[in-house]
Protein backbone atom coordinates (compact mmCIF):
# COMPACT_ATOMS: atom_id res chain seq x y z
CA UNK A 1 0.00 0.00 0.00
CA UNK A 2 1.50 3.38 -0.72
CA UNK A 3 2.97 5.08 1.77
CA UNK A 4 0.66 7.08 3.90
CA UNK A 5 -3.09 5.96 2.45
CA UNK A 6 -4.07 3.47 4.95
CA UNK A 7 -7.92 4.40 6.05
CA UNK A 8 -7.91 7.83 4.06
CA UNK A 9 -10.33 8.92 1.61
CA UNK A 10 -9.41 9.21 -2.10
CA UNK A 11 -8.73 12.70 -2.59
CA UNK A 12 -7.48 13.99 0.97
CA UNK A 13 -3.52 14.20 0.84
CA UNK A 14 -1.05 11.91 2.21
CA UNK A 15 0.00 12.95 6.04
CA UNK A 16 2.93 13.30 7.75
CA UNK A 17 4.23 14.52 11.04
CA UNK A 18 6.49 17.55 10.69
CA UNK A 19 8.34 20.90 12.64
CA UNK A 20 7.03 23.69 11.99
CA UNK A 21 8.32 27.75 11.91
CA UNK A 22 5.47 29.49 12.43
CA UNK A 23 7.36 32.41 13.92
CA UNK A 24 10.52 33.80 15.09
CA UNK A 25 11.82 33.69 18.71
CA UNK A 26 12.98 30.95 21.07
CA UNK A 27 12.58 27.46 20.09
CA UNK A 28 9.83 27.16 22.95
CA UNK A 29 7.83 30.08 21.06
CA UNK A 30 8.93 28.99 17.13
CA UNK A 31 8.98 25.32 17.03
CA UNK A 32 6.26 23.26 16.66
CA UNK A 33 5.45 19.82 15.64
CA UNK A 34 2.12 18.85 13.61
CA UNK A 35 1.40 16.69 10.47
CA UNK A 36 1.63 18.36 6.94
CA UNK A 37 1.10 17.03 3.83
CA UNK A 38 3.56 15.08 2.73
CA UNK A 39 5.36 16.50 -0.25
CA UNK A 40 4.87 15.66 -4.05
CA UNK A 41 8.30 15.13 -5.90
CA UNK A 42 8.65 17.07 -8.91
CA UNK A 43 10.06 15.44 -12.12
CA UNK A 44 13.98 15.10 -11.23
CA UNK A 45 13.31 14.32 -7.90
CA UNK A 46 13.04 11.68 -5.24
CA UNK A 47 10.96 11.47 -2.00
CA UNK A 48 13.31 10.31 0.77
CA UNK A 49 11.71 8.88 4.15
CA UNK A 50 14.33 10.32 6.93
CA UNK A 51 15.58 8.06 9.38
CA UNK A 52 17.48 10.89 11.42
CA UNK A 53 18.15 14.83 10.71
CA UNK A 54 20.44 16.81 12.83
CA UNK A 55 19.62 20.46 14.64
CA UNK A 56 21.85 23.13 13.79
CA UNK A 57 22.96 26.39 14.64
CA UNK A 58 21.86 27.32 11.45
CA UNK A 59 19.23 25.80 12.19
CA UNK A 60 18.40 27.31 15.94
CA UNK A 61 19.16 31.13 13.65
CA UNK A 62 16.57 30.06 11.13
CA UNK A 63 13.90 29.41 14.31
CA UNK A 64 14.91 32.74 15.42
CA UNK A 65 14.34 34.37 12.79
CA UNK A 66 17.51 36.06 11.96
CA UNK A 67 17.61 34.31 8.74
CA UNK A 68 14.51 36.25 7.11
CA UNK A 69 13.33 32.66 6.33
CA UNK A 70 9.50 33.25 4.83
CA UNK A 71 7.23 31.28 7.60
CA UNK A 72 5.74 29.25 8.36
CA UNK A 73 8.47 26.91 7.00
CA UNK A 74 9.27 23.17 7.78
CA UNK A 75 13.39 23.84 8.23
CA UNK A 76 15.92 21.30 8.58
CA UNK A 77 19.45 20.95 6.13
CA UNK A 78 20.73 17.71 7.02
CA UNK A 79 18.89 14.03 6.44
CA UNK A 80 19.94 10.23 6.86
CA UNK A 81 17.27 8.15 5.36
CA UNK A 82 15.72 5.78 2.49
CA UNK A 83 14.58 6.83 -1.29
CA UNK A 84 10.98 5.40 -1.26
CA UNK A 85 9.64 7.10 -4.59
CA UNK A 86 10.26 4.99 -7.77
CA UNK A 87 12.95 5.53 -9.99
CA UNK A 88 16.50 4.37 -10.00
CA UNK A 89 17.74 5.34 -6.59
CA UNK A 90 14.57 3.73 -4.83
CA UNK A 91 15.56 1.61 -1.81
CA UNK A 92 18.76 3.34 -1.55
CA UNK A 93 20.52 4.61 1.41
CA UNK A 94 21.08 8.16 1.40
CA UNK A 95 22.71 11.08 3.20
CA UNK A 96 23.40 14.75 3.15
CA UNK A 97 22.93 18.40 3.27
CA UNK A 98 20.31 20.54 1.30
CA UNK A 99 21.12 24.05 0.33
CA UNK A 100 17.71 26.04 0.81
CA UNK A 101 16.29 23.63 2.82
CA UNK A 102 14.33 25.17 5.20
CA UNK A 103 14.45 28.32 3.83
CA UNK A 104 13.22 28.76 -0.05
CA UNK A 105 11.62 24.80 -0.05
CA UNK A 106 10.65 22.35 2.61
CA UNK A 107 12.96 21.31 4.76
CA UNK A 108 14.06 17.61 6.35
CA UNK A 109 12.75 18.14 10.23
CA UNK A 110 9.89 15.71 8.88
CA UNK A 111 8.87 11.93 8.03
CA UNK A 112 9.38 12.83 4.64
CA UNK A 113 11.25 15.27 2.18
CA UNK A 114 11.58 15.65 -1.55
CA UNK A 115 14.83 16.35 -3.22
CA UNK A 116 16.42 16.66 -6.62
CA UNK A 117 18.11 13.53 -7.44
CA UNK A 118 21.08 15.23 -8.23
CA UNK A 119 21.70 15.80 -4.46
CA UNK A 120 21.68 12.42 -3.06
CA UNK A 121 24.45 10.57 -2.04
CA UNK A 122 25.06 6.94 -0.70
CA UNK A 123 25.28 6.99 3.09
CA UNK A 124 28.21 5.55 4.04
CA UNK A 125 27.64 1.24 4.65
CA UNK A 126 29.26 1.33 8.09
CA UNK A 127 27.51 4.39 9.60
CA UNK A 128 23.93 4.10 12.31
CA UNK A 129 21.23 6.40 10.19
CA UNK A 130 21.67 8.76 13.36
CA UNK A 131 25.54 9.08 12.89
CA UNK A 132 25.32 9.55 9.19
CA UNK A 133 22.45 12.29 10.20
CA UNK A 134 24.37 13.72 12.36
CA UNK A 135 27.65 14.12 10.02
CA UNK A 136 25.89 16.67 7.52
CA UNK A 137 26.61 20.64 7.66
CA UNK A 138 29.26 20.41 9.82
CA UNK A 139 31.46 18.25 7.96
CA UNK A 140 30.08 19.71 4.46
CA UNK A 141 31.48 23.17 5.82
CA UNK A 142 34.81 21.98 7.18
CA UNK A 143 35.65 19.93 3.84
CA UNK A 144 34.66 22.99 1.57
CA UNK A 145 36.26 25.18 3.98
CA UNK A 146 39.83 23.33 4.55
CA UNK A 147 40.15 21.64 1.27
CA UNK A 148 37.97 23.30 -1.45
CA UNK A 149 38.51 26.86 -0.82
CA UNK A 150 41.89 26.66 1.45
CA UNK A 151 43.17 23.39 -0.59
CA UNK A 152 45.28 22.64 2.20
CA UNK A 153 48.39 20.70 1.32
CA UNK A 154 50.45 18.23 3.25
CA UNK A 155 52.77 20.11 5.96
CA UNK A 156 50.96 23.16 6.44
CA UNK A 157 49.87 24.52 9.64
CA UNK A 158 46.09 25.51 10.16
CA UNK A 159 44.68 27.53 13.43
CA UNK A 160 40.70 26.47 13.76
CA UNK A 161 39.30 29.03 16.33
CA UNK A 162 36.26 27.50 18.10
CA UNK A 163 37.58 24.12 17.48
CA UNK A 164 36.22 22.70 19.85
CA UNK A 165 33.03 22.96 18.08
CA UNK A 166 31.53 20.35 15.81
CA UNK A 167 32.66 22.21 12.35
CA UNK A 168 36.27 22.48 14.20
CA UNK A 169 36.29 18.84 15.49
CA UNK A 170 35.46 18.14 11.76
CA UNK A 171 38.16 20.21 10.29
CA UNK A 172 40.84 19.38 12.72
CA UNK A 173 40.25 15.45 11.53
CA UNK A 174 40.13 15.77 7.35
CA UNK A 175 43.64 18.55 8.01
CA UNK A 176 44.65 15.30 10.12
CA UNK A 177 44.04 13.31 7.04
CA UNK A 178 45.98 15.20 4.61
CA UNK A 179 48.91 15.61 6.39
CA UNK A 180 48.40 19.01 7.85
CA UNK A 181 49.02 20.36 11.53
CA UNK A 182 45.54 21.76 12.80
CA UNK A 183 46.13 24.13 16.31
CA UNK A 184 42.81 24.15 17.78
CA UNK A 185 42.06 27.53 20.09
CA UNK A 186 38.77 28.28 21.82
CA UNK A 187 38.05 27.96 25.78
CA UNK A 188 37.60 24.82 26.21
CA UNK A 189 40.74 22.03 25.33
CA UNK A 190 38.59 18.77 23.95
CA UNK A 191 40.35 15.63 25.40
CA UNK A 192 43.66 14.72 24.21
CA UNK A 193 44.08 17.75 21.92
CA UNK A 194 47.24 19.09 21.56
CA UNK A 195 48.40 21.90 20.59
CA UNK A 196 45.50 24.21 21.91
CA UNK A 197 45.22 27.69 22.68
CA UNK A 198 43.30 28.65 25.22
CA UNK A 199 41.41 31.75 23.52
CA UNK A 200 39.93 32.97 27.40
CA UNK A 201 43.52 33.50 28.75
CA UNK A 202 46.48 33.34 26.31
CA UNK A 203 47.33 35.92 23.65
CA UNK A 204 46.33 34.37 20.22
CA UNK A 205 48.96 35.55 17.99
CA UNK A 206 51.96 34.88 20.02
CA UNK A 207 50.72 31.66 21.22
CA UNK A 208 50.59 30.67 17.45
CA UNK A 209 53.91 32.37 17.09
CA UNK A 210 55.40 30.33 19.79
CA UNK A 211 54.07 27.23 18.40
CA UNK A 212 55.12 27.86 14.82
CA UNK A 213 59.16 29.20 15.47
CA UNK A 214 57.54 33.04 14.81
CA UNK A 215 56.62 31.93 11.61
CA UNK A 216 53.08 32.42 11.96
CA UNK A 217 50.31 29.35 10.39
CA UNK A 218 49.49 28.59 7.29
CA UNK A 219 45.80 29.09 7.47
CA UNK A 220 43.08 29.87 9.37
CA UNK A 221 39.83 28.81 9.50
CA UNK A 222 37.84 31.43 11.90
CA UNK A 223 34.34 30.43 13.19
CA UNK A 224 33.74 32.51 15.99
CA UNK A 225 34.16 36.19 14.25
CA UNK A 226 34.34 39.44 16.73
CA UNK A 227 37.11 39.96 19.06
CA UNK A 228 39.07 36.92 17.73
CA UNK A 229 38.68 38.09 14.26
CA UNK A 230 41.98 40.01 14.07
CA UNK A 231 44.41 38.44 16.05
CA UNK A 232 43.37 35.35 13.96
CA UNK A 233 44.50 37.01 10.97
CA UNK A 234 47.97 38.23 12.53
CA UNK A 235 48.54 34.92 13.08
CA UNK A 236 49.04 34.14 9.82
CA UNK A 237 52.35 34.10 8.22
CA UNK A 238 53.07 36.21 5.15
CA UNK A 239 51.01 34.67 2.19
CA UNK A 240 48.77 33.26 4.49
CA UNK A 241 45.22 32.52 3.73
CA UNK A 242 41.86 32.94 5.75
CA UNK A 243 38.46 31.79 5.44
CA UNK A 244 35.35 32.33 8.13
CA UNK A 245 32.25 31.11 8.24
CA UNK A 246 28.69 32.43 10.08
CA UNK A 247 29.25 33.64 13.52
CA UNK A 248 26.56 35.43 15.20
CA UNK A 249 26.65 39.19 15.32
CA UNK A 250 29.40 40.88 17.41
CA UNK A 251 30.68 44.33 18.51
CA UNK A 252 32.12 46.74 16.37
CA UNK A 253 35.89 45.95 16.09
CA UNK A 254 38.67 48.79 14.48
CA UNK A 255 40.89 47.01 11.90
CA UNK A 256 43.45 48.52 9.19
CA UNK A 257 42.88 46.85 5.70
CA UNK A 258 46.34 47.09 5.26
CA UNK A 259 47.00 44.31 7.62
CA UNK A 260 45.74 42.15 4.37
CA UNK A 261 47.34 44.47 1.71
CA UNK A 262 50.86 44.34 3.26
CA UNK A 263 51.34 41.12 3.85
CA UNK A 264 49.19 39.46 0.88
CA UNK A 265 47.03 37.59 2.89
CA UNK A 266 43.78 35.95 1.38
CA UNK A 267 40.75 36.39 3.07
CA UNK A 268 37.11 34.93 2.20
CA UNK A 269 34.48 33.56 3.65
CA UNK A 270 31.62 30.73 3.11
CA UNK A 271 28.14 30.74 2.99
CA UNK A 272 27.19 27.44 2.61
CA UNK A 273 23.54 27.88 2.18
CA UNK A 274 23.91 29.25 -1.57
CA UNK A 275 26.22 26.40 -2.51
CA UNK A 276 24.70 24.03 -5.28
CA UNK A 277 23.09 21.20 -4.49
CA UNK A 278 24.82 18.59 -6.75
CA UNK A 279 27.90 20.03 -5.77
CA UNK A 280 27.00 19.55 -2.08
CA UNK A 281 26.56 15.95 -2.74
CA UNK A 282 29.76 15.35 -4.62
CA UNK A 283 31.17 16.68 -1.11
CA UNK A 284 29.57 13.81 0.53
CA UNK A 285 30.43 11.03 -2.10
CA UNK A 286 33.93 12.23 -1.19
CA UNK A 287 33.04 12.22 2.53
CA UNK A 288 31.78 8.50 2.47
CA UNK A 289 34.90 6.72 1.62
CA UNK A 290 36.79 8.23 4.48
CA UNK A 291 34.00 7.36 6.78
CA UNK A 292 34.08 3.96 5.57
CA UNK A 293 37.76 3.44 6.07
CA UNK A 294 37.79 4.46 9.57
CA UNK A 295 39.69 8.21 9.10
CA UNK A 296 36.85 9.74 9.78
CA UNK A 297 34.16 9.24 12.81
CA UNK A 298 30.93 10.78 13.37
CA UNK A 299 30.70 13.16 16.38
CA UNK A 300 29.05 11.99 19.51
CA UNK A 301 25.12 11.92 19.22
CA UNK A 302 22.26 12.85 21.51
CA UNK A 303 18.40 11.59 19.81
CA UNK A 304 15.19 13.12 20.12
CA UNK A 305 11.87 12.18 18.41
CA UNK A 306 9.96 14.65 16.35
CA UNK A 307 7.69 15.93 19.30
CA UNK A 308 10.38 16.64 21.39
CA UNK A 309 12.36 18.90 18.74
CA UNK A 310 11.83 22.27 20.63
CA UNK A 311 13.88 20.71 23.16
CA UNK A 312 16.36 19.83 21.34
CA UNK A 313 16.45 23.44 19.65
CA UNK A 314 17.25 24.56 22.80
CA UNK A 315 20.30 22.63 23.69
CA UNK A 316 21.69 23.86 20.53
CA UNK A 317 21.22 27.11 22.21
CA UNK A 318 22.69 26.48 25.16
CA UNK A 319 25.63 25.01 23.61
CA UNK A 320 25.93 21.41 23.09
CA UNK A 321 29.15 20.13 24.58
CA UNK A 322 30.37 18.41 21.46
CA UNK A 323 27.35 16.32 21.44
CA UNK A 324 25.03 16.07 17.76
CA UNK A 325 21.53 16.83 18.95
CA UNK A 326 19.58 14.47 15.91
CA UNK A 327 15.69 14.37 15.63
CA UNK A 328 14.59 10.95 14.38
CA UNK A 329 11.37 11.54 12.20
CA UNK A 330 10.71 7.95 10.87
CA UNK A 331 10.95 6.95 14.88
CA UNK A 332 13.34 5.17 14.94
């Protein structure tokens, strides 16, 4: 029987339980769960059943509504779960991270999403639905970051401000993998990390100085922004190259441009939500291997059913302690 149509009259739409923005403000306020109609795939695309979809700070932003998202809205980026439309990829395994999901289309904080074929992706073989749920943004950002826009080489040095964060964790293991040297800094030392600066009592330049014979790092990948936004950059040695990602808005800071000019530093930044979709999941195909193989493990996880998702909106607000907070909409 297909899915959803058990005792339900002919023409009344298939059901599904879903979150729901229906306004901005604290998840208590914004999030809500309640069934929607489960969505039609357009030609080109696939209607996945997810198993397990992680919560986000971008996420937690979008409930907010700091994101100028147009609500109500289903949000939700990342997904772990099972192609159950017909069609080629139909009983296959899938995982990822949807650009505009949640935002300009439905996101995958539901039983159900649809997606354009082009951004699916096998989920890695050896990998719980909740662990390949929870690898999504975080991961997708730290690979585009480190290797697609940095294109980190073996024997470089990179300093990851908030590393101990999940998109820091995440970089500090692929630099790991190609043969770089991450230095993580932020407040809090994860176990067994070394080096680390600690960002609430050490001076961030010199510490990377010290660490690097005064030559300064290769790279830096900043996501925490404000007051750590140019000492980061001195830290770099001549030629050195920068990129930042979303960090919530800070104070004023002075800086001289010519900080950049004079030394020739490069200096971008990501916004992950306008990358393309296909190009997402060839970020993932190139994810799975490593997963398989054992260089790469999925961060702890904490799971929550759908009706319990404000919840778990909040602890991404308070700060998660390393732990993925993943909603399991199939109920698994």
């Amino acid at each position: 029987m297909p899915i959803g149509t058990q005792h339900r009259p002919e023409n009344e739409p298939r059901k599904m339980a879903a979150v729901v923005l229906e306004t901005g403000g604290p998840p208590a306020h914004s999030v809500t769960c309640r069934t929607e109609p489960i969505p039609e795939p357009a030609p080109g695309e696939a209607l996945v059943e997810v198993h397990a979809a992680a919560v986000n700070p971008l996420d937690v932003a979008n409930a907010a509504g700091r994101l100028g998202t147009p609500l109500p809205v289903i949000p939700g980026v990342d997904f772990a779960g099972v192609v159950v439309s017909d069609g080629d990829h139909q009983g296959h395994q899938v995982w990822g991270s949807g650009p505009a999901l949640g935002m300009t289309r439905p996101g995958t904080h539901a039983r159900f999403v649809a997606l354009p074929e082009t951004w699916l992706s096998r989920k890695p073989v050896n990998l719980t639905m909740a662990e390949a749920g929870a690898v999504g943004r975080s991961h997708l950002t730290a690979f585009e970051t480190v290797i697609n826009i940095m294109e980190l080489i073996p024997g470089e040095t990179i300093l990851i401000t908030g590393g101990a964060g999940m998109v820091g964790q995440a970089a500090a293991a692929i630099a790991r993998w190609r043969g770089a040297e991450p230095i993580i800094a932020d407040r809090h030392r994860p176990d067994g990390v070394e080096p680390f600066i600690d960002t609430s009592s050490d001076d961030l330049r010199e510490a990377v100085l010290d660490l690097t014979d005064g030559r300064g790092t290769d790279l830096v990948l900043d996501t925490v922004g404000g007051a750590l936004f140019e000492p980061a950059l001195r830290s770099l040695r001549f030629g050195g190259r920068m990129v930042g990602i979303f960090s919530a808005p800070e104070p004023r800071i002075d800086f001289s441009p010519a900080e950049i000019y004079n030394r020739q530093l490069r200096v971008t930044g990501l916004a992950s939500v306008f990358l393309d979709g296909a190009h997402v999941a060839g970020v993932f195909d190139q994810l799975r291997p490593l997963f398989e193989r054992g260089i790469l493990a999925p961060p702890a996880v904490k799971t929550w059913q759908l009706e319990d998702s404000a919840e778990a909106y909040q602890t991404v607000s308070d700060g998660s302690a390393g732990i993925k907070q993943v909603l399991l909409p199939s109920g698994d």
